[in-house]
Protein backbone atom coordinates (compact mmCIF):
# COMPACT_ATOMS: atom_id res chain seq x y z
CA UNK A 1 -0.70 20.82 -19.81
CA UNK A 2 1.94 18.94 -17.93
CA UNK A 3 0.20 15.33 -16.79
CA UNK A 4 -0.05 14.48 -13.05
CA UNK A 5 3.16 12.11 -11.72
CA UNK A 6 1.75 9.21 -10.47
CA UNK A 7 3.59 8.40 -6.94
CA UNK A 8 5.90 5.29 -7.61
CA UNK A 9 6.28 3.54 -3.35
CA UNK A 10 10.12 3.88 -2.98
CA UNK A 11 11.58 0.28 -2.72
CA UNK A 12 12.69 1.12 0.74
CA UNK A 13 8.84 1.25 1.89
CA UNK A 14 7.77 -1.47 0.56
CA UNK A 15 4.10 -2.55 1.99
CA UNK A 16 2.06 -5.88 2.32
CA UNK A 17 -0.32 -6.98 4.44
CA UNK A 18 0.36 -8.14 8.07
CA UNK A 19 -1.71 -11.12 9.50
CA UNK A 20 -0.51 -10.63 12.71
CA UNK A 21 -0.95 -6.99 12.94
CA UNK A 22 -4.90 -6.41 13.28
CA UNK A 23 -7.35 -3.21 13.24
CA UNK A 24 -10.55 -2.77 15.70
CA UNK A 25 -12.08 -5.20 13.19
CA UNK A 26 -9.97 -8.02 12.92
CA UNK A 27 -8.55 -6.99 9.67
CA UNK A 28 -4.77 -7.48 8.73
CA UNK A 29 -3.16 -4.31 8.22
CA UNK A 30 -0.68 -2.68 5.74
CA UNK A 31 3.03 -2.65 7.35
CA UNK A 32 6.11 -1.13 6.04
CA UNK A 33 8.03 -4.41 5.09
CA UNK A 34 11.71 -4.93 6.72
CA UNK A 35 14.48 -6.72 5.01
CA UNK A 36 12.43 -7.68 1.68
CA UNK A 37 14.02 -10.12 -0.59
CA UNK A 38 12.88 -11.08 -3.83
CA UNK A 39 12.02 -14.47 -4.80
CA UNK A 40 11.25 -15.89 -8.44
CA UNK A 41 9.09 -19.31 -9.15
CA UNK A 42 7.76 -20.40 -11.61
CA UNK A 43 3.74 -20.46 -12.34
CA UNK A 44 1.31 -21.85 -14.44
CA UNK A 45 1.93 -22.64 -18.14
CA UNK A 46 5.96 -21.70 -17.26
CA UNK A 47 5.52 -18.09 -16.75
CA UNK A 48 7.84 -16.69 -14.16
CA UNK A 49 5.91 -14.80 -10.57
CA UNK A 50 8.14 -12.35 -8.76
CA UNK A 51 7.45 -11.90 -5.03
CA UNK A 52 9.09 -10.43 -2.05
CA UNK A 53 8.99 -11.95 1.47
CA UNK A 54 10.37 -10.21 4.40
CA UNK A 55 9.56 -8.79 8.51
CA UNK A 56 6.91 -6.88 9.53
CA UNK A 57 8.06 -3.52 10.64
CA UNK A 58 5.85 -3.53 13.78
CA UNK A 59 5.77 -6.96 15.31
CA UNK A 60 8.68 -8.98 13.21
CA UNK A 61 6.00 -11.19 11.80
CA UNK A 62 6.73 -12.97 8.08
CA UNK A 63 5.23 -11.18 5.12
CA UNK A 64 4.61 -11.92 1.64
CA UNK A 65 3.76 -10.12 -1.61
CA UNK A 66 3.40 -10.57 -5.20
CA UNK A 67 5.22 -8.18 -7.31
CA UNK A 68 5.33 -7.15 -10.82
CA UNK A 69 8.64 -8.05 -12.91
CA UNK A 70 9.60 -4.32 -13.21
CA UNK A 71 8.94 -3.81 -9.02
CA UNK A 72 10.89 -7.19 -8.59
CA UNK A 73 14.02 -5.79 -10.93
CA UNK A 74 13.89 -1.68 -8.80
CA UNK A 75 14.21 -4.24 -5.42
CA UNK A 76 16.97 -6.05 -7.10
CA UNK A 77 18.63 -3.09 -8.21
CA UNK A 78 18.20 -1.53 -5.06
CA UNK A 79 19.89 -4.22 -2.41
């Protein structure tokens, strides 16, 4: 029996949560991130944390998210 894919997001949809963008409940909401760059600094005991900051797709507000090193090097790739 084959195995089911798992859906990889395509770097071109990347999504994070939006503070400014709010449900019925007050809760931020997942937006499609716009212009994502990828950022590398350094973390505790000299490890290395990958994250992309960008735009909100909805109301241009700032987003941030933590990535792994293999989603950090497919965003790379792909710009």
């Amino acid at each position: 029996m084959d195995e089911p894919k798992v859906d990889e997001p395509k770097v071109d949809e990347l999504k994070a949560l939006c503070m400014k963008c709010r449900n019925a409940e007050n809760k931020p909401t997942m937006q499609v991130m716009k212009n994502p760059r990828v950022e590398e600094t350094e973390g505790k005991g000299g490890s290395t944390r990958y994250s992309a900051k960008g735009q909100c797709s909805q109301c241009d507000g700032n987003m941030f998210k933590f990535l792994s090193k293999d989603d950090a090097m497919k965003l790379k790739n792909a710009a």
